[in-house]
C-alpha atoms as a PDB file:
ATOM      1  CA  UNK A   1       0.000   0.000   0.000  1.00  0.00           C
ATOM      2  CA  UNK A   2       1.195   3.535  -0.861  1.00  0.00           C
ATOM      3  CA  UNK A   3       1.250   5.717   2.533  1.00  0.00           C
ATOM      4  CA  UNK A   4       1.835   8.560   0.204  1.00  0.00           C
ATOM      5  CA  UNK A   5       2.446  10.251  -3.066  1.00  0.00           C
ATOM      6  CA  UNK A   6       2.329  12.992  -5.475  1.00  0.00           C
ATOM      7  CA  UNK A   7      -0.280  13.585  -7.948  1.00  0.00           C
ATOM      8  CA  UNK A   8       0.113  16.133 -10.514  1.00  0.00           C
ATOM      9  CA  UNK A   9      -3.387  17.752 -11.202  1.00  0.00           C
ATOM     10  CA  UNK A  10      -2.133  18.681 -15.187  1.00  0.00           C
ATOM     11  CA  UNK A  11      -4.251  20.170 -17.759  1.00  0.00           C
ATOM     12  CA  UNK A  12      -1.816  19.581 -20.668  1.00  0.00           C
ATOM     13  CA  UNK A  13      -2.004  15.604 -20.012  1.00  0.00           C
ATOM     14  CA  UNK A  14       0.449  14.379 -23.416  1.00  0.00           C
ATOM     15  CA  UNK A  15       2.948  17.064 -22.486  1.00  0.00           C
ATOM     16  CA  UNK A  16       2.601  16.264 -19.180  1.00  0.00           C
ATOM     17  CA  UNK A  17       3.237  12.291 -19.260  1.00  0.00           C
ATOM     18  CA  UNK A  18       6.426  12.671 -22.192  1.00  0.00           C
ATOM     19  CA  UNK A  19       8.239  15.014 -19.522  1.00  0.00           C
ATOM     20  CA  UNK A  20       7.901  12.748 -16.888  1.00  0.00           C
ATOM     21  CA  UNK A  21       8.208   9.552 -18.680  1.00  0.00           C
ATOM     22  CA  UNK A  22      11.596  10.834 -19.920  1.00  0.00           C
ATOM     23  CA  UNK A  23      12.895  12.021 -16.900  1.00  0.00           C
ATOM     24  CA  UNK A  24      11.475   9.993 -13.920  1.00  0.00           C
ATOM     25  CA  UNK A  25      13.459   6.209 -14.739  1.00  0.00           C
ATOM     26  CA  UNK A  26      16.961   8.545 -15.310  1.00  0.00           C
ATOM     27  CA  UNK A  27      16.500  10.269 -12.237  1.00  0.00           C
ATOM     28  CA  UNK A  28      14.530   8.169  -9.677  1.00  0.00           C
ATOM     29  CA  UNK A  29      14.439   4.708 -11.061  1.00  0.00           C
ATOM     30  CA  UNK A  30      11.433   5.234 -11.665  1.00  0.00           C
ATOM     31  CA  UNK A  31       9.077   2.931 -13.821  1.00  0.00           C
ATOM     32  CA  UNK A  32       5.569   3.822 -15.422  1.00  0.00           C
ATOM     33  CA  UNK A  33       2.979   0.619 -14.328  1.00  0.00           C
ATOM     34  CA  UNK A  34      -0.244   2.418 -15.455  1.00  0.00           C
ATOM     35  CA  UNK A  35      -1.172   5.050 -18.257  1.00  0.00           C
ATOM     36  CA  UNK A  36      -0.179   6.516 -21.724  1.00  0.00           C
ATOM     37  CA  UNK A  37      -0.186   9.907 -23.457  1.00  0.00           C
ATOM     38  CA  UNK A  38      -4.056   9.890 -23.906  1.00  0.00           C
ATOM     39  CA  UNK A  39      -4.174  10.092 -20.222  1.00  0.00           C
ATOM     40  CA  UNK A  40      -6.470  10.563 -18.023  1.00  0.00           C
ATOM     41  CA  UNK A  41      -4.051   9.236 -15.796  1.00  0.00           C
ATOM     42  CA  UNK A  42      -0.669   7.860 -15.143  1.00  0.00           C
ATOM     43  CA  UNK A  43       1.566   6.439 -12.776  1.00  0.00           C
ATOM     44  CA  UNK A  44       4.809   5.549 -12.081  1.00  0.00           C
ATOM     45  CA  UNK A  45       6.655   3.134  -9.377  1.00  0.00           C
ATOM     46  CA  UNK A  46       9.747   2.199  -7.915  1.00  0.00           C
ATOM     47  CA  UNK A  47      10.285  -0.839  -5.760  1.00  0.00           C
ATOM     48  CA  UNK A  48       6.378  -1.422  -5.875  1.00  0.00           C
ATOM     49  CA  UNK A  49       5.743   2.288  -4.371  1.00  0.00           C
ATOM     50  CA  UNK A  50       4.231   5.320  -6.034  1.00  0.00           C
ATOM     51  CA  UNK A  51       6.509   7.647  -6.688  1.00  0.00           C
ATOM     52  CA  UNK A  52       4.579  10.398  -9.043  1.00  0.00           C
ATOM     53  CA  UNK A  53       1.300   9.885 -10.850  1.00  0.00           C
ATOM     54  CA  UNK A  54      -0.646  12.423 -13.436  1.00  0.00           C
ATOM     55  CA  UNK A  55      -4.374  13.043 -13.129  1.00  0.00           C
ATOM     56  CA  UNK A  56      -6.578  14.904 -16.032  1.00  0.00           C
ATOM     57  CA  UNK A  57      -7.411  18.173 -14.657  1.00  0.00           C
ATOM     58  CA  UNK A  58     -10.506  18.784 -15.914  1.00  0.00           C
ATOM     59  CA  UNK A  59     -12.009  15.538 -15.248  1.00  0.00           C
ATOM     60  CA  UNK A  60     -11.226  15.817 -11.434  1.00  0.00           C
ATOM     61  CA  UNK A  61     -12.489  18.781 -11.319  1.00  0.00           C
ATOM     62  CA  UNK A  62     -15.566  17.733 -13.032  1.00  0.00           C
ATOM     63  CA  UNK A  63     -15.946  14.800 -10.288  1.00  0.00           C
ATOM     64  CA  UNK A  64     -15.440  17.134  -7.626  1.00  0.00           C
ATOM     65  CA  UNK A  65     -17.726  20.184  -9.097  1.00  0.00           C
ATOM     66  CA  UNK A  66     -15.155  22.798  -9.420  1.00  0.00           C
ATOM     67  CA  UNK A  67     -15.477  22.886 -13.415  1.00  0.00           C
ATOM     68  CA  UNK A  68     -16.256  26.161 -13.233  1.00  0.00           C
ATOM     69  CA  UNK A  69     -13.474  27.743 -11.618  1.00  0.00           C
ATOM     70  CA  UNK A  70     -10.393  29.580 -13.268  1.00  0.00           C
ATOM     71  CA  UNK A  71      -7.732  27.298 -13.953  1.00  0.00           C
ATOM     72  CA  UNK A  72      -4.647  29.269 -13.406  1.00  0.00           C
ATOM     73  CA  UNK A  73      -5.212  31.672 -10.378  1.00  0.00           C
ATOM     74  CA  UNK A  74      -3.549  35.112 -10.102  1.00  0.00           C
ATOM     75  CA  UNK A  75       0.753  35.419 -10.178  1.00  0.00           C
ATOM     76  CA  UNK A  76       1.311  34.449  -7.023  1.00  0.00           C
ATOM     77  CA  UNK A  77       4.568  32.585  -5.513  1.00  0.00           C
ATOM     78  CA  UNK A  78       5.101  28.887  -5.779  1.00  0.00           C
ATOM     79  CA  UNK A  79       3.356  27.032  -3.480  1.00  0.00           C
ATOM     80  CA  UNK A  80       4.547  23.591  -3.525  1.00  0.00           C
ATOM     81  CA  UNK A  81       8.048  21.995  -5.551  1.00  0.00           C
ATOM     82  CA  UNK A  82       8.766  18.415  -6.749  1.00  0.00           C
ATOM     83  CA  UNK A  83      12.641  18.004  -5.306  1.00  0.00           C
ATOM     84  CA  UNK A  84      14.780  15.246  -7.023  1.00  0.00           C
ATOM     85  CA  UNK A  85      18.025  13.527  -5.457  1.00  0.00           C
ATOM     86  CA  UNK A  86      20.281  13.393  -8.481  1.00  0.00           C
ATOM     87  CA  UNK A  87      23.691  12.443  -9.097  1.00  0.00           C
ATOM     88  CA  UNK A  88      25.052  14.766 -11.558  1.00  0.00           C
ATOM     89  CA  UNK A  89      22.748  18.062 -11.026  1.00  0.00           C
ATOM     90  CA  UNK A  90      24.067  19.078 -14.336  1.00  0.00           C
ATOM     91  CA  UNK A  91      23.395  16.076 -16.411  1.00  0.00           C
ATOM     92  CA  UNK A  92      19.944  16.253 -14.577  1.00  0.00           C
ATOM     93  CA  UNK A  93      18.774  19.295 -15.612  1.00  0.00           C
ATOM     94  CA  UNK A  94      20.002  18.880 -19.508  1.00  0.00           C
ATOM     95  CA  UNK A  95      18.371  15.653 -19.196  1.00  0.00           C
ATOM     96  CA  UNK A  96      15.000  17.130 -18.131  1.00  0.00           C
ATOM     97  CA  UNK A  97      15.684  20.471 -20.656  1.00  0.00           C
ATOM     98  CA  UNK A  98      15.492  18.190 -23.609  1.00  0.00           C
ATOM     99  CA  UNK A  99      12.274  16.939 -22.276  1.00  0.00           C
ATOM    100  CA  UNK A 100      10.465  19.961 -22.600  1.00  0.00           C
ATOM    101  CA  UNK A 101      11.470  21.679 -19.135  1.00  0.00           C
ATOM    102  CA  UNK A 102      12.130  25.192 -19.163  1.00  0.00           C
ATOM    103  CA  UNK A 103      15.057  26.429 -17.086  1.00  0.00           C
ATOM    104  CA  UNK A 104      14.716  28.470 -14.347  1.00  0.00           C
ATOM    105  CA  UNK A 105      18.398  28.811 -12.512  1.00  0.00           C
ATOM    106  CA  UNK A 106      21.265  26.884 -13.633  1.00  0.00           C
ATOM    107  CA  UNK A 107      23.109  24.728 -11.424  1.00  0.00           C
ATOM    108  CA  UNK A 108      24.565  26.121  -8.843  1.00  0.00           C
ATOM    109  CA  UNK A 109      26.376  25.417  -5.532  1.00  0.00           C
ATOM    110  CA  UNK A 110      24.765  26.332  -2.312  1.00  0.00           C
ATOM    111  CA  UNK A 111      27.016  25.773   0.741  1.00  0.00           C
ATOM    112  CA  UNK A 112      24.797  28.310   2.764  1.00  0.00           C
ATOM    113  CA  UNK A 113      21.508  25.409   2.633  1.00  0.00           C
ATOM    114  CA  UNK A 114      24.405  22.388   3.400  1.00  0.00           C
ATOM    115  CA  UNK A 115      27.808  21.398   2.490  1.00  0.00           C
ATOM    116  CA  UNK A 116      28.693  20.036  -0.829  1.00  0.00           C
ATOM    117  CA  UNK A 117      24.593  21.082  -1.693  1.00  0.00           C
ATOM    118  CA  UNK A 118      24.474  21.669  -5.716  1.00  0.00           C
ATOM    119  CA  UNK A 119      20.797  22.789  -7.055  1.00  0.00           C
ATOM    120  CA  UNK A 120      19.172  23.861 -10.427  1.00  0.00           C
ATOM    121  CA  UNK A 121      15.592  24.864 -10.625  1.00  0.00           C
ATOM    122  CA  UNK A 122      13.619  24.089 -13.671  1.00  0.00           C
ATOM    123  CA  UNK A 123       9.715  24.190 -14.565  1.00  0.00           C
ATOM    124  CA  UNK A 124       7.581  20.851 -15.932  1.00  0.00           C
ATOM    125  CA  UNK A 125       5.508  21.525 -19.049  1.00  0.00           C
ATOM    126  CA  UNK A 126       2.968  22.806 -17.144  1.00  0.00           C
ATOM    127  CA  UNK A 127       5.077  25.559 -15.205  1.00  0.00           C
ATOM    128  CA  UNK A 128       5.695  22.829 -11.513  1.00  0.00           C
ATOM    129  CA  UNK A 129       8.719  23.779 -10.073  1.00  0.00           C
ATOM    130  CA  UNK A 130      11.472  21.439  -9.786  1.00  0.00           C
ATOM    131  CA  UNK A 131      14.282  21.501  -7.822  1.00  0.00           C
ATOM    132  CA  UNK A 132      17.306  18.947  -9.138  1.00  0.00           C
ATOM    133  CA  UNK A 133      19.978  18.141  -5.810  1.00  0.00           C
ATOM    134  CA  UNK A 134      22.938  17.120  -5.300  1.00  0.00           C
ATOM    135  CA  UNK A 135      25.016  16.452  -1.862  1.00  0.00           C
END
């Protein structure tokens, strides 16, 4: 049984699933069990746990009656980031760029948040912050 996991509420479900099809097995081990590009949802494992599934936007929010509401609220801060353990933050993030990410800082080192701590921050198709580590 999964205790708990992510699921990405996406509206763009085939751009959605070929970013994190090509990037989840490089940089979790990651494998997809359940779903294609057609969606409406998706789901991928490792050792028989959830790590990140996709869910059809706007049939959840059909089921749950809030069809009507804007999609993309105001500019506002981030509110939530997916953070990956990665080997080589570098490799990482070109990895993910090729995949249809969209770069947000390059990698850097950050010795103030822990020694030998290396980031990058990226977006998903959808504009999800992610936040590639190293340490």
């Amino acid at each position: 049984m999964d205790a708990l996991y992510h699921r990405l509420l996406v509206a763009d479900f085939p751009a959605c699933f070929g970013f994190y099809e090509a990037v989840l097995a490089p940089l979790t081990g990651a494998a997809l069990v359940k779903g294609s590009p057609e969606g409406p949802y998706a789901t991928w494992d490792l050792d028989g746990e959830a790590v990140l599934s996709l869910f059809d936007r706007g049939l959840l929010a059909a089921t749950v009656g809030t069809a009507a509401l804007p999609v993309t609220p105001a500019a506002a801060q981030d509110g939530a980031m997916l953070v990956f353990r990665v080997d080589e933050v570098d490799r990482a993030l070109d990895l993910c760029l090729r995949h249809g990410g969209a770069p947000v800082v390059g990698p850097t080192d950050r010795p103030e948040w822990g020694p030998s701590l290396r980031t990058a921050h990226l977006r998903d198709p959808e504009g999800r912050l992610i936040e590639l580590q190293s340490y």
